[in-house]
Protein backbone atom coordinates (compact mmCIF):
# COMPACT_ATOMS: atom_id res chain seq x y z
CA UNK A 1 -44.70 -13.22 -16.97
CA UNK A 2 -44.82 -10.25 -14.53
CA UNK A 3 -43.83 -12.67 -11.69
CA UNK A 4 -40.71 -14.01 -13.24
CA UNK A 5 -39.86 -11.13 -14.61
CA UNK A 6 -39.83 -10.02 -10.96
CA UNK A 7 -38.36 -13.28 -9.76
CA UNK A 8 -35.48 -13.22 -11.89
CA UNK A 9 -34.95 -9.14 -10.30
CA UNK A 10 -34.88 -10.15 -7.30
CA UNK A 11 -32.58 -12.97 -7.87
CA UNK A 12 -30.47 -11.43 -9.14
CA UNK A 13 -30.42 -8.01 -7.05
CA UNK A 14 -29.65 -11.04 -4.10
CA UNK A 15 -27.05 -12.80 -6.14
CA UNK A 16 -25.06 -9.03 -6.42
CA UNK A 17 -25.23 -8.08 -2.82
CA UNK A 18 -23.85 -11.83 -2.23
CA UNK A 19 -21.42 -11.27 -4.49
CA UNK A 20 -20.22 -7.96 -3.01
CA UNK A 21 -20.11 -9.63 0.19
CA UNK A 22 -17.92 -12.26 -0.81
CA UNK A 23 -15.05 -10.47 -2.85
CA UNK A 24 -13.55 -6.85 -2.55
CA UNK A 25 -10.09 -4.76 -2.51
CA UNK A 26 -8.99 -1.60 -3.59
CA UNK A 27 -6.02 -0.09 -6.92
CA UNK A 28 -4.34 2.46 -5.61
CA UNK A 29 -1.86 4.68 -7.78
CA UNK A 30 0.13 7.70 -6.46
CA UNK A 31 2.87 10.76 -7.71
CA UNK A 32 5.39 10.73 -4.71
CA UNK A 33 7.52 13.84 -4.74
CA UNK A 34 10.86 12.03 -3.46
CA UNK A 35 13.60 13.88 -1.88
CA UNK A 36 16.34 11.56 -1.54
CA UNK A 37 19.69 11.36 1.38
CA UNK A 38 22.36 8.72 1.47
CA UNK A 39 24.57 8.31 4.19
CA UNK A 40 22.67 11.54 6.27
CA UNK A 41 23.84 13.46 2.64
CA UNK A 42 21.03 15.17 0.37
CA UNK A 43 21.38 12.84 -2.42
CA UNK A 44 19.02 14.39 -4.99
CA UNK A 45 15.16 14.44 -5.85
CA UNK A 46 12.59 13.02 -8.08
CA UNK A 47 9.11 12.50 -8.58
CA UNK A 48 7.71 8.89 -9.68
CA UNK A 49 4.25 6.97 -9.45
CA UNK A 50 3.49 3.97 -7.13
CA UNK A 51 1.17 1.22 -7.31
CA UNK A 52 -0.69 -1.16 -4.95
CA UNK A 53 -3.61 -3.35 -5.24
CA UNK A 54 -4.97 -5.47 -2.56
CA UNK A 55 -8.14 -8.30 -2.88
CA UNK A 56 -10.39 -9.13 0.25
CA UNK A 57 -12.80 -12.20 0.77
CA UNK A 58 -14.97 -13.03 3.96
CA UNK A 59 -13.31 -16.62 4.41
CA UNK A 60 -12.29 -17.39 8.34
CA UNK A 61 -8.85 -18.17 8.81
CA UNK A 62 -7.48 -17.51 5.28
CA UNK A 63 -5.42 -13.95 4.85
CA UNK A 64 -5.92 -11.20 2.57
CA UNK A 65 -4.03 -10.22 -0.50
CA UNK A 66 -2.01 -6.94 -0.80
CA UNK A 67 0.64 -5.94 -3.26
CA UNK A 68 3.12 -3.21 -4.27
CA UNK A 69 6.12 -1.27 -6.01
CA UNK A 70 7.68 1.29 -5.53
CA UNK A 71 11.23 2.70 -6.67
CA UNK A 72 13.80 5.48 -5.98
CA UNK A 73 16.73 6.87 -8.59
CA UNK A 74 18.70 8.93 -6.36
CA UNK A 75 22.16 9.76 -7.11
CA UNK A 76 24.16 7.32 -5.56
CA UNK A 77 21.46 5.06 -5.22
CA UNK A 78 18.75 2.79 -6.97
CA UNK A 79 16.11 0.04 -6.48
CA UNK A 80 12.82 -0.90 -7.21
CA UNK A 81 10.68 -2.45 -4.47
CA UNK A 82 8.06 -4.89 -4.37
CA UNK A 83 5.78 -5.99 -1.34
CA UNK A 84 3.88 -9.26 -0.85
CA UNK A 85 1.56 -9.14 2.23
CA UNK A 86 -0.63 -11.23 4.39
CA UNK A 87 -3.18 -9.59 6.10
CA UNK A 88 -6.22 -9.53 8.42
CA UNK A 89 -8.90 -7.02 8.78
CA UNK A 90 -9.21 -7.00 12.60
CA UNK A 91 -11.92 -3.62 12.35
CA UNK A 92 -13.96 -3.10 9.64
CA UNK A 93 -16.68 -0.45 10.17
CA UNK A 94 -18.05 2.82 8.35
CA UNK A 95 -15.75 4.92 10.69
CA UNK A 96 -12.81 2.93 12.02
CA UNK A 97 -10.62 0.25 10.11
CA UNK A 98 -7.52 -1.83 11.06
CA UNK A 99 -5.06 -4.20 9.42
CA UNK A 100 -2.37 -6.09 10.23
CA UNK A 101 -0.35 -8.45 8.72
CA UNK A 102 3.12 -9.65 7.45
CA UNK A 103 5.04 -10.37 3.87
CA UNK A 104 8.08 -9.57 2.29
CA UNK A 105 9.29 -7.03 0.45
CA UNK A 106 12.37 -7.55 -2.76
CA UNK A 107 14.52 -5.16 -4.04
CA UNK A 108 15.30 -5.22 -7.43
CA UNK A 109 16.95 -3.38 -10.49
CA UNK A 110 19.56 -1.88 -7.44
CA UNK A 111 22.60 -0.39 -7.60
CA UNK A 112 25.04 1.41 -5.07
CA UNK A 113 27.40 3.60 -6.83
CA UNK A 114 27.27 1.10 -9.71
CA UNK A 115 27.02 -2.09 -7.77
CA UNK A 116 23.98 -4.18 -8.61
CA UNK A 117 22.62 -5.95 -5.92
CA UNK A 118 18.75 -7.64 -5.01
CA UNK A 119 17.09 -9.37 -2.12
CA UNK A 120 14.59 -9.86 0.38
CA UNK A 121 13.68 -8.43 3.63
CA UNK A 122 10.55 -9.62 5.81
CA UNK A 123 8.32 -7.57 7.20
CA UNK A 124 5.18 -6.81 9.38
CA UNK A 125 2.58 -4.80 8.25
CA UNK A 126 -0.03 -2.26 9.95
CA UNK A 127 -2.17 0.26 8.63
CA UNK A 128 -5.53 1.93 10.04
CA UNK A 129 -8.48 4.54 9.04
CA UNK A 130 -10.30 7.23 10.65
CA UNK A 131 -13.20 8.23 9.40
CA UNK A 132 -14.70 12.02 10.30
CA UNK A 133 -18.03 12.41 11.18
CA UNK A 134 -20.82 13.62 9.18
CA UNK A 135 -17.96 14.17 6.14
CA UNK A 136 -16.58 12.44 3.14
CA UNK A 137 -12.97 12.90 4.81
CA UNK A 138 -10.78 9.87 6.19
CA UNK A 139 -7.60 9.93 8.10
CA UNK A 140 -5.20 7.03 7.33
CA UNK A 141 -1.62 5.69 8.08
CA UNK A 142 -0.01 2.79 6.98
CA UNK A 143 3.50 0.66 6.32
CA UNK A 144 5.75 -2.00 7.04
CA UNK A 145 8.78 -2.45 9.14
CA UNK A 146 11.48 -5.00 8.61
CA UNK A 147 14.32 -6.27 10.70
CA UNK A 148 16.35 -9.50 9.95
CA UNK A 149 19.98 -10.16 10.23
CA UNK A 150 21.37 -7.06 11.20
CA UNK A 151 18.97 -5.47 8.26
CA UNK A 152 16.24 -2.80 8.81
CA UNK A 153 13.97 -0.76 6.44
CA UNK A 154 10.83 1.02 6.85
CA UNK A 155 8.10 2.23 4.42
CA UNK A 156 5.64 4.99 6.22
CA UNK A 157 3.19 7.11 5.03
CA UNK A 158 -0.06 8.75 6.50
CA UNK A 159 -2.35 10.95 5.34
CA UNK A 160 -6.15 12.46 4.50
CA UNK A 161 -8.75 10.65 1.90
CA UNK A 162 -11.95 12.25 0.06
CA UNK A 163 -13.98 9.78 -0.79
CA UNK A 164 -17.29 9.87 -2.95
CA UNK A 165 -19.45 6.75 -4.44
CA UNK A 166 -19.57 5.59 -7.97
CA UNK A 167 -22.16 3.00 -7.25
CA UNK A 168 -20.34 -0.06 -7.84
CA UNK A 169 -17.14 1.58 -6.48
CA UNK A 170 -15.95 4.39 -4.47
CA UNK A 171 -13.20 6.97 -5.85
CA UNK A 172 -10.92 8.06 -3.08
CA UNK A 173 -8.79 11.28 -3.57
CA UNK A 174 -5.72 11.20 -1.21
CA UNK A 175 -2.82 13.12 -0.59
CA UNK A 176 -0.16 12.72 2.28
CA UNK A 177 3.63 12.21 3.30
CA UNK A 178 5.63 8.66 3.23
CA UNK A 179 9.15 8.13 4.31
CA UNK A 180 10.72 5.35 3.20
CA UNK A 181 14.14 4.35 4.94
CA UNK A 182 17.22 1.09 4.58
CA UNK A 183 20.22 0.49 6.89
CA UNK A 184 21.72 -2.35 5.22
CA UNK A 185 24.89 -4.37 6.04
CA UNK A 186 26.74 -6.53 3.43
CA UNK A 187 23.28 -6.85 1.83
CA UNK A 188 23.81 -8.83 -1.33
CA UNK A 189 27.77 -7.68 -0.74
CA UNK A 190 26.51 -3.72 -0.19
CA UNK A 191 25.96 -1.14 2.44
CA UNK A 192 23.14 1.13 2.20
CA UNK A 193 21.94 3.83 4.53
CA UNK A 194 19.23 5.77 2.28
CA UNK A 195 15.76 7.69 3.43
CA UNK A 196 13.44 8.58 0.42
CA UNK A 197 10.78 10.95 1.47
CA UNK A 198 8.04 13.69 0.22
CA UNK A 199 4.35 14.37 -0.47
CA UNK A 200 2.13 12.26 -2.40
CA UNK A 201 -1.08 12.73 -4.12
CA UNK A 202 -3.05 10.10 -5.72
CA UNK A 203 -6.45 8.48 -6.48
CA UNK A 204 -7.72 5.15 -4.55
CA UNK A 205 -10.13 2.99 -6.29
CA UNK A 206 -12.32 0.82 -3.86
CA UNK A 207 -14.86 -2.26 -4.97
């Protein structure tokens, strides 16, 4: 009895290390302080929440998962944006990590001084980690950068990360600055020069 008891331990102490090897990610949820311009013009403030969530498996070949939203309610402005991405983990240690990848990103619920509009912008995607020595405390930066058909936008952000294990999970405190900017051209029949930008602060959930 003691030996299966011990058997089936074992088995399954093996079967959870497998299983942590084979899927992983991170839910990440933020306040971002926005201070809005349009057209180089202050265009107002506001602070809303962000979300992302990304899923990584060890399979060769075969991209990771990452997804987003974001939105802005300036004055003369509006949108909602959502990212799709592709990525690779080309540097995955305990001190140094690097993606990169590519997706697109969709505007939605968008207005121009009244005007609805909505579309899609490709993009490529980079984002990297820094860990300091002998301390809990990560440096990071991240985004996406889109050009296409006389289009460009930009979504930046960098930053510091405490981070402290739960066992199954780490937490990740973070707090930082993202700027995120359009120049668009008859996009969906609008123009749209806009930069949102501020401090964040938010909590990073890693499996």
């Amino acid at each position: 009895m003691k030996k299966t008891a011990l058997s089936l331990l074992l088995a399954a102490t093996a079967f959870s290390s497998h299983a942590d090897m084979l899927l992983g990610g991170d839910v990440e949820m933020n306040l971002w302080q926005q201070n809005y311009e349009y057209n180089q013009q202050d265009n107002g403030d506001e602070m809303t929440y962000t979300i992302e969530a990304s899923l990584e498996h060890p399979i060769p070949l075969v991209p990771n998962v990452k997804i987003a939203q974001s939105a802005v309610d300036a004055d003369n402005f509006e949108y909602t944006k959502q990212d799709f991405t592709l990525y690779y983990e080309i540097l995955d240690n305990d001190l140094v990590s690097v993606d990169v990848g590519a997706g697109i990103s969709r505007l939605v619920d968008a207005k121009v001084n009244s005007t609805d509009f909505e579309g899609y912008l490709p993009h490529v995607y980079g984002a990297a980690e820094i860990g300091i020595p002998a301390t809990p405390l990560f440096l990071f930066a991240k985004g996406w950068v889109a050009s296409f058909d006389g289009d460009t936008g930009s979504d930046l952000q960098g930053g510091v990360q405490y981070s402290f294990g739960m066992g199954l999970f780490d937490i990740e405190l973070q707090g930082g600055y993202r700027i995120q900017k359009f120049d668009l051209n008859d996009f969906d029949h609008v123009d749209l020069d806009s930069k949102a930008q501020g401090v964040f602060v938010g909590v990073n959930l890693d499996f």
